[in-house]
N, C-alpha and C. Protein backbone atom coordinates (compact mmCIF):
# COMPACT_ATOMS: atom_id res chain seq x y z
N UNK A 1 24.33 -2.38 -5.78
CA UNK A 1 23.44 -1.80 -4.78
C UNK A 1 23.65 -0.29 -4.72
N UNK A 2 22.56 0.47 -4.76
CA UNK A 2 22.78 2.30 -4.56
C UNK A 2 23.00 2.39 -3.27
N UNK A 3 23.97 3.66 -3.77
CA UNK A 3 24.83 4.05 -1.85
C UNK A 3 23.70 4.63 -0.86
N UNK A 4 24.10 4.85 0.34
CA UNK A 4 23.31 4.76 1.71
C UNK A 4 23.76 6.23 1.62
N UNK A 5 22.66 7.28 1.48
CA UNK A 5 22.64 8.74 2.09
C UNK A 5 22.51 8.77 3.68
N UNK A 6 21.83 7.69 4.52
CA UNK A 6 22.00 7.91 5.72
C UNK A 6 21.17 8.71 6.25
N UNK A 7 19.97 9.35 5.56
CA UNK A 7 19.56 10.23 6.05
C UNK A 7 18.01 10.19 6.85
N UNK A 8 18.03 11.04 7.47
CA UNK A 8 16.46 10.52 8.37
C UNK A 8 14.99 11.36 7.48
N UNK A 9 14.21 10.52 7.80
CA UNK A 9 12.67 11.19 7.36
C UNK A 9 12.74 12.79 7.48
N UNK A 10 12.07 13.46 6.24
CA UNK A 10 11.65 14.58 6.58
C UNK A 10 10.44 15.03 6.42
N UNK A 11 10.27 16.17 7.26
CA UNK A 11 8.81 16.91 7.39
C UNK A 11 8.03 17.09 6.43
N UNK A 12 6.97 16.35 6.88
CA UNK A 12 6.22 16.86 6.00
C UNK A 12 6.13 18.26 4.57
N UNK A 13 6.01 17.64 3.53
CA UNK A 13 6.36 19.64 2.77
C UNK A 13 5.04 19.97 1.96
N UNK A 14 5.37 20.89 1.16
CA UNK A 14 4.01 21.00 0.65
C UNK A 14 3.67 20.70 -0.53
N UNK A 15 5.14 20.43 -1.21
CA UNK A 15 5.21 19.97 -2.76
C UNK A 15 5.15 18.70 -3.01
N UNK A 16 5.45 18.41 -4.24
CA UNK A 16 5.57 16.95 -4.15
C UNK A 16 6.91 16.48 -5.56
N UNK A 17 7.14 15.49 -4.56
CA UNK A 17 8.70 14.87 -5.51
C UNK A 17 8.34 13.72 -6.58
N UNK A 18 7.80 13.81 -8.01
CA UNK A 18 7.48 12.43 -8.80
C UNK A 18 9.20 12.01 -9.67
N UNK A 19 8.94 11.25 -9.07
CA UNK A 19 10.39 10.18 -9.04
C UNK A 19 10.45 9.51 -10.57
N UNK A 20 10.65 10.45 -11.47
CA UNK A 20 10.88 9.36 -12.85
C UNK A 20 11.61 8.29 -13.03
N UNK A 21 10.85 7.12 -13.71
CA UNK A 21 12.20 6.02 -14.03
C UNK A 21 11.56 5.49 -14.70
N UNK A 22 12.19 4.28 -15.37
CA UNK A 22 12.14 3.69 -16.99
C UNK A 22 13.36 2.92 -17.39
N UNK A 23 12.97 2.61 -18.58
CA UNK A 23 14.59 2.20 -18.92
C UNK A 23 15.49 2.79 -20.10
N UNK A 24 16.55 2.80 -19.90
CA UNK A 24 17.15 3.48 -21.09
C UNK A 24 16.97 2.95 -22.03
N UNK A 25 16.56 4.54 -22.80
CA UNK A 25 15.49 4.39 -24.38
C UNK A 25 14.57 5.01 -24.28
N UNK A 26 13.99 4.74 -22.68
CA UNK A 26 12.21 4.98 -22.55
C UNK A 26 11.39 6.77 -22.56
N UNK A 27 12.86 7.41 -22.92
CA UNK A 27 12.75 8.63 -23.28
C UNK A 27 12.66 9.85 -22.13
N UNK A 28 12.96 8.92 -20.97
CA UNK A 28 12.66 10.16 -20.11
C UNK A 28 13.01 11.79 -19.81
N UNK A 29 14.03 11.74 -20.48
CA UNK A 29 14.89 12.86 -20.49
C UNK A 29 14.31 14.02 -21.86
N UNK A 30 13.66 12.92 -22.58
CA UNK A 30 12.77 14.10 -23.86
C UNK A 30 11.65 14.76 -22.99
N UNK A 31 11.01 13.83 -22.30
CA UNK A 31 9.85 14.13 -21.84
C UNK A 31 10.11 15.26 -20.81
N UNK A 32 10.93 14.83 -19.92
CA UNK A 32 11.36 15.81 -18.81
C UNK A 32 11.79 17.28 -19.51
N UNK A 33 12.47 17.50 -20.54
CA UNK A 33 12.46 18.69 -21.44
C UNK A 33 10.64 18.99 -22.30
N UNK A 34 10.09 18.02 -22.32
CA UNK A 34 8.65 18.66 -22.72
C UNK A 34 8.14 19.34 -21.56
N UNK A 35 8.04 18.75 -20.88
CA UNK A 35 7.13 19.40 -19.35
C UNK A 35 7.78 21.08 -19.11
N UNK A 36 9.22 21.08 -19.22
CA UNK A 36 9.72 22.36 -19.37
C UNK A 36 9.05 23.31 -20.35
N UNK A 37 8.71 22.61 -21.16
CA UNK A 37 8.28 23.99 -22.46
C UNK A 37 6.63 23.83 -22.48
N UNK A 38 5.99 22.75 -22.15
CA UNK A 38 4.44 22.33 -22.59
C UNK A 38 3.79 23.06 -20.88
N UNK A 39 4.53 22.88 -19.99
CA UNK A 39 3.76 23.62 -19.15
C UNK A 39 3.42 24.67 -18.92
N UNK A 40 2.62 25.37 -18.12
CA UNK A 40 1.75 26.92 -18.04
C UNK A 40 2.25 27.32 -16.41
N UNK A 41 1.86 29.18 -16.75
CA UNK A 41 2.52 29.39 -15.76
C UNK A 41 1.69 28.37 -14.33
N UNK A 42 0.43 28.65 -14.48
CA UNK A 42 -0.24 28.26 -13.29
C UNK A 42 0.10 26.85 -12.71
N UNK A 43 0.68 25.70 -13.56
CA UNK A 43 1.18 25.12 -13.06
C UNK A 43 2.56 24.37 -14.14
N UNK A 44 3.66 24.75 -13.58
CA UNK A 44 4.80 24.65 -13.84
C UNK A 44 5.46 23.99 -12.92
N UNK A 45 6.37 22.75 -13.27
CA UNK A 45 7.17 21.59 -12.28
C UNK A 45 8.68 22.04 -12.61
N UNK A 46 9.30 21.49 -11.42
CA UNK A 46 11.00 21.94 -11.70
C UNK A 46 11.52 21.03 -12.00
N UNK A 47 11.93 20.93 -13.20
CA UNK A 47 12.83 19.55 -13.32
C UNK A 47 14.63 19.74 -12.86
N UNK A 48 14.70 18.91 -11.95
CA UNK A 48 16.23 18.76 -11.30
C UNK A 48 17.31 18.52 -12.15
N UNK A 49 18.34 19.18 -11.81
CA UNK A 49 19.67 18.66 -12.18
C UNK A 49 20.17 17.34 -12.21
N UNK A 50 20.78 16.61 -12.83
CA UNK A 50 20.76 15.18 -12.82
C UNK A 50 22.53 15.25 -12.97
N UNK A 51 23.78 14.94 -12.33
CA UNK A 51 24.92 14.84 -12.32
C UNK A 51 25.08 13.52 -12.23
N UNK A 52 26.04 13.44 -13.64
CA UNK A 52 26.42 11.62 -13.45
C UNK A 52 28.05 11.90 -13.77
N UNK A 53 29.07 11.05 -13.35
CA UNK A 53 30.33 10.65 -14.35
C UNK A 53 30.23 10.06 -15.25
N UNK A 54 29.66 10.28 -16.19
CA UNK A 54 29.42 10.00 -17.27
C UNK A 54 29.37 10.99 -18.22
N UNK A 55 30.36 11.35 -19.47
CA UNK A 55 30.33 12.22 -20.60
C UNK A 55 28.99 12.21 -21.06
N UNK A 56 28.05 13.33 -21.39
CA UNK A 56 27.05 13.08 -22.43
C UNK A 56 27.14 12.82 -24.00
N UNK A 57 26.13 12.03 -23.84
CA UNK A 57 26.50 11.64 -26.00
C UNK A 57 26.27 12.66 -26.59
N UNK A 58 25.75 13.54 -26.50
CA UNK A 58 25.17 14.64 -27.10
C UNK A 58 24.38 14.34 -28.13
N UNK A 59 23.26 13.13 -27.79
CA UNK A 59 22.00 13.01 -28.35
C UNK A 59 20.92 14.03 -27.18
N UNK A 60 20.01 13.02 -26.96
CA UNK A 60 19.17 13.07 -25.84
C UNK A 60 19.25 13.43 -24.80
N UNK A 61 20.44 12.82 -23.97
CA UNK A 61 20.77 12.65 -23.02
C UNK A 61 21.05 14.46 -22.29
N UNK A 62 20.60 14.16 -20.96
CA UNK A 62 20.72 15.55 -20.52
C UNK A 62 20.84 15.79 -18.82
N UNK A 63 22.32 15.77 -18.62
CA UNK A 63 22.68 15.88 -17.35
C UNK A 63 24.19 16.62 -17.41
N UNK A 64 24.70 16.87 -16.22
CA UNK A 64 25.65 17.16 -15.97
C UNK A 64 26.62 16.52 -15.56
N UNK A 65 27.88 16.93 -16.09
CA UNK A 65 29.05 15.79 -16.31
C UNK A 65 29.62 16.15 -14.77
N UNK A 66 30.16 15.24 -14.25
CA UNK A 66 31.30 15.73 -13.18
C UNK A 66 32.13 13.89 -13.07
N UNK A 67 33.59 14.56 -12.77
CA UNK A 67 34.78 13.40 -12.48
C UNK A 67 34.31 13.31 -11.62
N UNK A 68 34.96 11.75 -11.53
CA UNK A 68 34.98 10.84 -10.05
C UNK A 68 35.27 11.90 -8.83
N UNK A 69 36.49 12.47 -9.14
CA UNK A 69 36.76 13.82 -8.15
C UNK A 69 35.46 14.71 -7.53
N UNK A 70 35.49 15.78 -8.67
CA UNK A 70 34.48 16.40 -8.51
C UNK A 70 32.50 15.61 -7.52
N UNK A 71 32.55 14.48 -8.07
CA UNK A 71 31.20 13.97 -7.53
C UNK A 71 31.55 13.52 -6.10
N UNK A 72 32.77 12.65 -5.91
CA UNK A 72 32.88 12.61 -4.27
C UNK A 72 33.30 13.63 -3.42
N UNK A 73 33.64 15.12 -3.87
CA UNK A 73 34.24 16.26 -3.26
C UNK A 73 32.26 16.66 -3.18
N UNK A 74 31.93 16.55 -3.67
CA UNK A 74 30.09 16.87 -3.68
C UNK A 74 29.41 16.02 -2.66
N UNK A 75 29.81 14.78 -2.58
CA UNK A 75 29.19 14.06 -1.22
C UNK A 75 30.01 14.64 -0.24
N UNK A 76 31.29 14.78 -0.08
CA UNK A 76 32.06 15.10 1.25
C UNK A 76 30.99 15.95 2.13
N UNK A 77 30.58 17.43 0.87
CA UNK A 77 30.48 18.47 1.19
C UNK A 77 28.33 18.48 1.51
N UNK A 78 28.56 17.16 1.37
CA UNK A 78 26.67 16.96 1.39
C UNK A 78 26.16 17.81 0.60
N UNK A 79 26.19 17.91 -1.01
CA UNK A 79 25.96 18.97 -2.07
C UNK A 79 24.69 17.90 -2.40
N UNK A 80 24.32 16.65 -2.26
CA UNK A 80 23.40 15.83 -3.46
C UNK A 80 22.33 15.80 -1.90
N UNK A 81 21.20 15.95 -2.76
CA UNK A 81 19.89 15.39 -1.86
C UNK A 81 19.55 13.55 -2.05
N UNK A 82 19.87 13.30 -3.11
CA UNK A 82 20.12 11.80 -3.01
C UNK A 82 21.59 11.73 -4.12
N UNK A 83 22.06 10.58 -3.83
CA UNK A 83 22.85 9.81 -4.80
C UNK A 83 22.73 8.23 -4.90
N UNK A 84 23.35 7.63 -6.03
CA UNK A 84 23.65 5.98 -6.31
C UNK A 84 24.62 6.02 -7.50
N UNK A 85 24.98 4.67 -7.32
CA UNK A 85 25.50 3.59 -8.22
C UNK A 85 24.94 2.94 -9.22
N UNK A 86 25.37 2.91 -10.65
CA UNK A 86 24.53 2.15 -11.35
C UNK A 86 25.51 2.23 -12.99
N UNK A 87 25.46 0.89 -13.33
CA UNK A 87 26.51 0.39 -14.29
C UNK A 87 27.41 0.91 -14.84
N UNK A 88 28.34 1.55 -13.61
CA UNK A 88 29.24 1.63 -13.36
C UNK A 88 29.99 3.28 -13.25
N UNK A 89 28.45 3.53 -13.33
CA UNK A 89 29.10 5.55 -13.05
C UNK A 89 27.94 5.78 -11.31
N UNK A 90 28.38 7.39 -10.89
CA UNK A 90 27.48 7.37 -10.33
C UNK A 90 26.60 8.62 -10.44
N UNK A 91 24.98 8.42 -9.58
CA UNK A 91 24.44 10.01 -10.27
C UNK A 91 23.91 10.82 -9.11
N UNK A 92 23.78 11.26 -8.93
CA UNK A 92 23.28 12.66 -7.96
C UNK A 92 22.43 13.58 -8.13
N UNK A 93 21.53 13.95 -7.25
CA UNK A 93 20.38 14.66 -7.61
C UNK A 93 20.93 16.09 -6.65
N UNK A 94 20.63 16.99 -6.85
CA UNK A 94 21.22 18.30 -6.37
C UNK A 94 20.52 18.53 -5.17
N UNK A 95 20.75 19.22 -3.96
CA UNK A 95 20.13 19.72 -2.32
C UNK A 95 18.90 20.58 -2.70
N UNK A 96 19.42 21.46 -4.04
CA UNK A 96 18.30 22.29 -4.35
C UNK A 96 16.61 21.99 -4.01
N UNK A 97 16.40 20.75 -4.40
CA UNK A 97 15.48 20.43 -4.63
C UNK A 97 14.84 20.75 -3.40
N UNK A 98 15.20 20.15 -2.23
CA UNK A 98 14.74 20.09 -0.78
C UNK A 98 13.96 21.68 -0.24
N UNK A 99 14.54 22.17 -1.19
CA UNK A 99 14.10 23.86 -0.61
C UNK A 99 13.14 24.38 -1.40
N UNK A 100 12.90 23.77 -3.31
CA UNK A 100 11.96 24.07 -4.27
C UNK A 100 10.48 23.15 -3.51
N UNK A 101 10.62 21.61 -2.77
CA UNK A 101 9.77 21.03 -2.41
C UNK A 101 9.40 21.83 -0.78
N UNK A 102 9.83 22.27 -0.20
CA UNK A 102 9.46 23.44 1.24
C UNK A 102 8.53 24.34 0.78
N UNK A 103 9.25 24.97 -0.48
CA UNK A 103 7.89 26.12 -1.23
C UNK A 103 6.98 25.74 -1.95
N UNK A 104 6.30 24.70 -1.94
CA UNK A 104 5.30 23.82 -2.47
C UNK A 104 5.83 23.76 -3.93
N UNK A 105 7.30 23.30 -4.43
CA UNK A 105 7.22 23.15 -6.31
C UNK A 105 6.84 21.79 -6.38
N UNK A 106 6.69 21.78 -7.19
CA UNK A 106 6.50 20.25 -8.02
C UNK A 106 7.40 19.71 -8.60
N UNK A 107 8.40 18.61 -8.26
CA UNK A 107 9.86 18.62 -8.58
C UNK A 107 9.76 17.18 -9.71
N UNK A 108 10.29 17.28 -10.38
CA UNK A 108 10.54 16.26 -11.52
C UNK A 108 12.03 15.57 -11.07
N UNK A 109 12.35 14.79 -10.82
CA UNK A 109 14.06 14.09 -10.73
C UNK A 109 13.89 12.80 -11.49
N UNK A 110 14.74 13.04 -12.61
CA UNK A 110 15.33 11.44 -13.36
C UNK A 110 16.01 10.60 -12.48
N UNK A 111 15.53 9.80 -11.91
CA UNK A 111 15.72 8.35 -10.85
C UNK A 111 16.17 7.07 -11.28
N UNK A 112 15.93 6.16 -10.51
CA UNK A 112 16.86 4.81 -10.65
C UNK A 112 15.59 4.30 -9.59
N UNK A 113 15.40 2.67 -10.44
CA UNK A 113 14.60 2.01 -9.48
C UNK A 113 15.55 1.47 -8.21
N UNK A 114 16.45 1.03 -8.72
CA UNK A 114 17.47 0.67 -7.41
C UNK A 114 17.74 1.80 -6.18
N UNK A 115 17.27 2.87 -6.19
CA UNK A 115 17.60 4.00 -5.08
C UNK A 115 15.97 4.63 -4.62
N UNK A 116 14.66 3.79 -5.29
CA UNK A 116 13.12 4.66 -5.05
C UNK A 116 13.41 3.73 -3.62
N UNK A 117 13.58 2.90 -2.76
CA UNK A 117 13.20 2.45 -1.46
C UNK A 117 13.95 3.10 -0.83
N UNK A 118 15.28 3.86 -0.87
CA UNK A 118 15.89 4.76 -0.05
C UNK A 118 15.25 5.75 0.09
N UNK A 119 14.46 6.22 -1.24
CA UNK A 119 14.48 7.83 -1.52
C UNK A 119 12.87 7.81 -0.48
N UNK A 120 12.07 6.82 -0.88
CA UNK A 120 10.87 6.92 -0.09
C UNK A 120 11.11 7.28 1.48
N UNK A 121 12.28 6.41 2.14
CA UNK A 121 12.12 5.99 3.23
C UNK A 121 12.54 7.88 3.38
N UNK A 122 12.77 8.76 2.57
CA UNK A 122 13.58 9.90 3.31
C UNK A 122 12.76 10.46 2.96
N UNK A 123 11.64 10.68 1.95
CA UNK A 123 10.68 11.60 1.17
C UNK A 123 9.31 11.41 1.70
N UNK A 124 9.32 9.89 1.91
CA UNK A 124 7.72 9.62 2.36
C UNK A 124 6.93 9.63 1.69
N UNK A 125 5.74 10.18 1.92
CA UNK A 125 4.37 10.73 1.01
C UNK A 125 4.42 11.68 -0.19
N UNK A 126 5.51 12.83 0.24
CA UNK A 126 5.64 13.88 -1.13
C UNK A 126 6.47 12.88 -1.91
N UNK A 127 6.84 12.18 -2.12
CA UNK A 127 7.56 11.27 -3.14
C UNK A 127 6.34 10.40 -4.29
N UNK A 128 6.19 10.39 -5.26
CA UNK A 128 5.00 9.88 -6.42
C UNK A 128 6.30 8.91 -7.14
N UNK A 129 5.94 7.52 -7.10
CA UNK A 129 6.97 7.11 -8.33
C UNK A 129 6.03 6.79 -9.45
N UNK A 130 7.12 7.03 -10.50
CA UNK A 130 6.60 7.59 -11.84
C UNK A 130 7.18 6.49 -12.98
N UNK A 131 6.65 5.02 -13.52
CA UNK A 131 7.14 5.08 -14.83
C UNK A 131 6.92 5.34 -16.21
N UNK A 132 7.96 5.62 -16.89
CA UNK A 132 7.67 5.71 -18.62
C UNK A 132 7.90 4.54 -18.96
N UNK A 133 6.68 4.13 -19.61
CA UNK A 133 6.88 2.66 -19.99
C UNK A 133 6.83 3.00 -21.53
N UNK A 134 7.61 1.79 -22.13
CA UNK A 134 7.81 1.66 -24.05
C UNK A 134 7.93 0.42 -23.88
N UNK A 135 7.05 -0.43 -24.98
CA UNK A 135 6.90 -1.74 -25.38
C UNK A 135 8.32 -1.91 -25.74
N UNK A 136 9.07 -3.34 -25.62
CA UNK A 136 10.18 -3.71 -25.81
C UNK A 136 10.18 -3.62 -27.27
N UNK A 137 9.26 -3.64 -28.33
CA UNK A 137 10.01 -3.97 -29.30
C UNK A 137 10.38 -2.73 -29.62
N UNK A 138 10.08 -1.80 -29.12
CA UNK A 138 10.38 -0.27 -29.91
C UNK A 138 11.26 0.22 -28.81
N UNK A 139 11.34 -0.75 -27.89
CA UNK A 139 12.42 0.12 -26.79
C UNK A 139 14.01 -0.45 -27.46
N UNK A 140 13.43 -1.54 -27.96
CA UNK A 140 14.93 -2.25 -28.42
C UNK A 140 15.06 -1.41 -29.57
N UNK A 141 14.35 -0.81 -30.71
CA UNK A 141 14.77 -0.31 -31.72
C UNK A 141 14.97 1.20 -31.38
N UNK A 142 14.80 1.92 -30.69
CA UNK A 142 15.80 2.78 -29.91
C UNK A 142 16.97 2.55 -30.01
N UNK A 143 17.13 1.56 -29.09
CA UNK A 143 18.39 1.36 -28.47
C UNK A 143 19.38 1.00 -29.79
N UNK A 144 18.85 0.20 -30.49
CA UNK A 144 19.71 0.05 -31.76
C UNK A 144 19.96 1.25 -32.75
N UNK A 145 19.07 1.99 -32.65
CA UNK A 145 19.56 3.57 -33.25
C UNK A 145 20.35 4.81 -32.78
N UNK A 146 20.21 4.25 -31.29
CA UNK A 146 21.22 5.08 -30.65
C UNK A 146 22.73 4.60 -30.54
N UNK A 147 22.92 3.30 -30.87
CA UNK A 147 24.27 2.57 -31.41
C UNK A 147 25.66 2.84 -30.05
N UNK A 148 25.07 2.56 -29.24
CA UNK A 148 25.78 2.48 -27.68
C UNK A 148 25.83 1.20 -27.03
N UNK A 149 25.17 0.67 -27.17
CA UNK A 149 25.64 -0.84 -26.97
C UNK A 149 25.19 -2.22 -28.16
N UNK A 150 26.04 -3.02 -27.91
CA UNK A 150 25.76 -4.02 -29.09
C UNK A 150 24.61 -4.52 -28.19
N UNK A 151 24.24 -5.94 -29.55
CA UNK A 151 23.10 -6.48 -29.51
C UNK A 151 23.09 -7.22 -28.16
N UNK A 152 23.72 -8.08 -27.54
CA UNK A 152 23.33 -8.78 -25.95
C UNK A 152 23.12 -7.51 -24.87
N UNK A 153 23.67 -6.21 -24.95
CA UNK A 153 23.91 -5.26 -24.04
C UNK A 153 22.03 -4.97 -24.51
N UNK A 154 22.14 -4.88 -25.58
CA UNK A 154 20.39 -4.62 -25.16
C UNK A 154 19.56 -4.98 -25.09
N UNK A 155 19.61 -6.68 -25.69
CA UNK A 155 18.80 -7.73 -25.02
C UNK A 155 18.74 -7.71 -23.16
N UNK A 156 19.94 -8.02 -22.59
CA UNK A 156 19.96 -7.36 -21.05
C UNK A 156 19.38 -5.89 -20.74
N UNK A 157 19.15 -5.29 -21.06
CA UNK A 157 18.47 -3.42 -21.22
C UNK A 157 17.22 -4.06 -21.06
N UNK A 158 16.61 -5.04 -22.05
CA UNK A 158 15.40 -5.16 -22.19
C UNK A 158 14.97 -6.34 -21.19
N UNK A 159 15.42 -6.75 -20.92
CA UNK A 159 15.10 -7.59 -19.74
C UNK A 159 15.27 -7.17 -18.24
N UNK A 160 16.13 -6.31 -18.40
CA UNK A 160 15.51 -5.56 -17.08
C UNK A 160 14.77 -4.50 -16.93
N UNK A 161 14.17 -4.00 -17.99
CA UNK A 161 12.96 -3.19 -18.47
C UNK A 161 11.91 -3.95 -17.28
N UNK A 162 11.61 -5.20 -18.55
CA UNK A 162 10.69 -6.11 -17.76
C UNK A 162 10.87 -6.46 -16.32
N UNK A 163 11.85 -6.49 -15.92
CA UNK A 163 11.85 -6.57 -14.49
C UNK A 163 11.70 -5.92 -13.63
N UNK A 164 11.82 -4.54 -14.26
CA UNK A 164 11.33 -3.02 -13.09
C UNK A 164 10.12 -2.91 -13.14
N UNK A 165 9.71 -2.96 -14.56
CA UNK A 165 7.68 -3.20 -14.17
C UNK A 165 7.58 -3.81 -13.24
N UNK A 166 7.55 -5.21 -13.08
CA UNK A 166 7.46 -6.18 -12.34
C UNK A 166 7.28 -6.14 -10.83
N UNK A 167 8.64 -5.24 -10.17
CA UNK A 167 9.18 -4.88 -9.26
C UNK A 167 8.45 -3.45 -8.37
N UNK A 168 7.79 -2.51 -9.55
CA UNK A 168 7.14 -1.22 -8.94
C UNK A 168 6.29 -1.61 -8.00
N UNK A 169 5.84 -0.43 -7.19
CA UNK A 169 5.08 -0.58 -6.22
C UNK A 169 3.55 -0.27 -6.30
N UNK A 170 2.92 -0.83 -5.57
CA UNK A 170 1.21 -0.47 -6.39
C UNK A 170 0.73 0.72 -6.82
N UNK A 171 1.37 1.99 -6.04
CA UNK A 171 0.91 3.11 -6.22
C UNK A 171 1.81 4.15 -7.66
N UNK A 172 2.33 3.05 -8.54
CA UNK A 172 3.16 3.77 -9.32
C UNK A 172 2.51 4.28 -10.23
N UNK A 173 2.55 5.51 -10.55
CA UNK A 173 1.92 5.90 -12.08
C UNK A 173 2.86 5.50 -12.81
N UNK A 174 1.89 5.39 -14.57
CA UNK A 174 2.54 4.57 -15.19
C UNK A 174 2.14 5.28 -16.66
N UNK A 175 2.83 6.23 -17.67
CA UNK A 175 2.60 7.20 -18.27
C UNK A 175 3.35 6.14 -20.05
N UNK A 176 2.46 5.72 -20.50
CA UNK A 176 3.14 5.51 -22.10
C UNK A 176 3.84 6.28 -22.79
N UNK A 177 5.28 6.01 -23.26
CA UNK A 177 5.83 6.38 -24.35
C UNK A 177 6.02 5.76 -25.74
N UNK A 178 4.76 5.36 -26.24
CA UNK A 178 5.21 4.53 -27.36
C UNK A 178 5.00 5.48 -28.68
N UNK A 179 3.76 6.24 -28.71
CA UNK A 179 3.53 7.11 -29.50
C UNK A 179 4.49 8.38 -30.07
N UNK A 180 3.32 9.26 -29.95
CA UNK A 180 3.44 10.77 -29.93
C UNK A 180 3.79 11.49 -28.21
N UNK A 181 5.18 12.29 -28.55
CA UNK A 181 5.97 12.58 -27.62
C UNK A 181 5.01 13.36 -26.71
N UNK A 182 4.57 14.25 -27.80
CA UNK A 182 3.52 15.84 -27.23
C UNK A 182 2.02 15.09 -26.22
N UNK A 183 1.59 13.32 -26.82
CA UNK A 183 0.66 12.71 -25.91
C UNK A 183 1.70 12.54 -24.47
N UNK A 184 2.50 11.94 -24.64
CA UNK A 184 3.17 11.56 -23.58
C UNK A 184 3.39 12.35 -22.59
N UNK A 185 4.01 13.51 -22.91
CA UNK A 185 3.81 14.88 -22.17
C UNK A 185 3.05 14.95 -21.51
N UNK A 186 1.72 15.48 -22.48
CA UNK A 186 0.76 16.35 -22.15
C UNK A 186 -0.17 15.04 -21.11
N UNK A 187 0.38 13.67 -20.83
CA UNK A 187 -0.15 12.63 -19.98
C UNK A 187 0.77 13.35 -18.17
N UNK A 188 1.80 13.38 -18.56
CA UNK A 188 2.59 13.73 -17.63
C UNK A 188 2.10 14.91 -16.64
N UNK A 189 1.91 15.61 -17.77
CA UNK A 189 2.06 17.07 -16.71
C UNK A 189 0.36 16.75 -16.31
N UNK A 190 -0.51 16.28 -17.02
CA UNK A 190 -1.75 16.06 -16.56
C UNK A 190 -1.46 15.07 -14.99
N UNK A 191 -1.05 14.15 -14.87
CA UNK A 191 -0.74 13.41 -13.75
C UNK A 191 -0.47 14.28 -12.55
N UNK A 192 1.22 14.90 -13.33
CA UNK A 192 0.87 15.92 -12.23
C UNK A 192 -0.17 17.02 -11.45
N UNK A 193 -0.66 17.57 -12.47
CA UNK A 193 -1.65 18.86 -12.20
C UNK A 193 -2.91 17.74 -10.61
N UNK A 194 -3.27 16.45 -12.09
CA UNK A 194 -3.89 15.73 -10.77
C UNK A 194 -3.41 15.29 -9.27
N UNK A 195 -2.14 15.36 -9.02
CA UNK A 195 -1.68 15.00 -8.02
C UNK A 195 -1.35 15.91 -7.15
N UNK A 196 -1.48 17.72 -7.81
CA UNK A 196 -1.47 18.68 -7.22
C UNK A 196 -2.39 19.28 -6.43
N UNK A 197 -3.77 19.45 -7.62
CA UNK A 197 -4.37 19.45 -7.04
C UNK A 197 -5.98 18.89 -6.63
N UNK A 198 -5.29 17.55 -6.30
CA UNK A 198 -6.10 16.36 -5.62
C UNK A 198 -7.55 16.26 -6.67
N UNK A 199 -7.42 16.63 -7.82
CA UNK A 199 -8.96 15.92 -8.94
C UNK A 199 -8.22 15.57 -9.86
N UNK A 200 -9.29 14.91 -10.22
CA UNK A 200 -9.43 13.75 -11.78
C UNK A 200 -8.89 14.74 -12.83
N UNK A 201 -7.98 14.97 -13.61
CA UNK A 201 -8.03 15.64 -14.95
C UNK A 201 -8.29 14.61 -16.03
N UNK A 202 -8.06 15.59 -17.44
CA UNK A 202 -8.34 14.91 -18.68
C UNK A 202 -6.90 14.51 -19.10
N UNK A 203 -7.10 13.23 -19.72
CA UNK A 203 -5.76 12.73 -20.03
C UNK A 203 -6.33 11.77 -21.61
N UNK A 204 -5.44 12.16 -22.01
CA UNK A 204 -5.46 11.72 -23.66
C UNK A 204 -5.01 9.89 -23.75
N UNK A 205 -5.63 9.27 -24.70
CA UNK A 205 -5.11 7.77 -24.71
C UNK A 205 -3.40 7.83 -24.72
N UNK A 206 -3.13 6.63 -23.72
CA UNK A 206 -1.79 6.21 -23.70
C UNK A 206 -1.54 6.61 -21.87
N UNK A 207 -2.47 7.01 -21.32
CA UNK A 207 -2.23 6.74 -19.71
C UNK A 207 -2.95 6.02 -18.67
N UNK A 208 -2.42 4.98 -18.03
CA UNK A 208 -2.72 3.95 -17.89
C UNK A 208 -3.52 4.69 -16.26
């Protein structure tokens, strides 16, 4: 179960928070570095700091390391705008954010479906949840090229893939990664732009 921030509703803001999640494999962390480079000034999103205890592989993967120490000396000090638990490290999203979403940014945070019913109940309306979906068979052949867990560890990966679809809430956008990275993107930041500012944009096949 993800830990209890405790925290109460806030005010209305002017930005908006799209809550990425997926499953590992589903590339979110490439994509979240496309939106960095594929976007324009006129509309440009902040993608958040993501702190886990967890070493990075130094593939893909793209967050910041901190000890068990270091991450609970960070809750003491109320440094994370959210945190959780999840197989067996934990991750934290930085305070920053709270002050980029006051000045109307558009905030990107790599999420956990197990912590979007906390994060809503504190975010509300500026909160968008967001998944990257990848067909299992190519999510599993990922996972087998990235050579981090054996074969049952990602049969379980892939079955709870399927179960977070399952589980989202009606209003989730839902952005394909099976293709071409630069479609996937350029689906993303289109979602956003539409959710910014309130019209229909053009979006290339692969967004649902």
């Amino acid at each position: 179960m993800p830990e209890s921030n405790n925290k109460q509703p806030l005010a209305a803001r002017l930005g908006r928070l799209f809550y990425i999640m997926g499953a590992s494999g589903a590339g979110k962390d490439t994509l979240l570095r496309g939106c960095r480079r594929g976007s324009t000034d006129d509309m440009r999103p902040l993608v958040a700091h993501r702190y886990i205890t967890r070493k990075a592989d130094g593939g893909t993967e793209c967050h910041v390391w901190l000890s068990d120490t270091e991450f609970e000396q960070r809750v003491a000090i109320d440094a994370f705008a959210m945190h959780w638990s999840a197989n067996g490290f934990r991750y934290g999203i930085g305070r920053e954010i709270d002050q980029w979403l006051a000045r109307g940014g558009q905030v990107l945070v790599n999420g956990s479906r197990g912590y979007l019913d906390e994060a809503r109940l504190h975010y509300g309306d500026t909160l968008v949840p967001v998944l990257i979906r990848v067909d299992p068979d190519r999510l599993q052949q990922r996972l087998v090229m990235r050579g981090r867990e054996c074969a049952d560890q990602i049969d379980a990966r892939i079955r709870r893939a399927q179960e977070l679809e399952q589980q989202l809430p009606s209003d989730c956008l839902v952005i394909e990664n099976n293709g071409n990275v630069e479609d996937a993107v350029f689906n993303l930041l289109a979602a956003i732009k539409k959710q910014q500012n309130g019209h229909r944009s053009g979006l290339r096949e692969g967004y649902l």
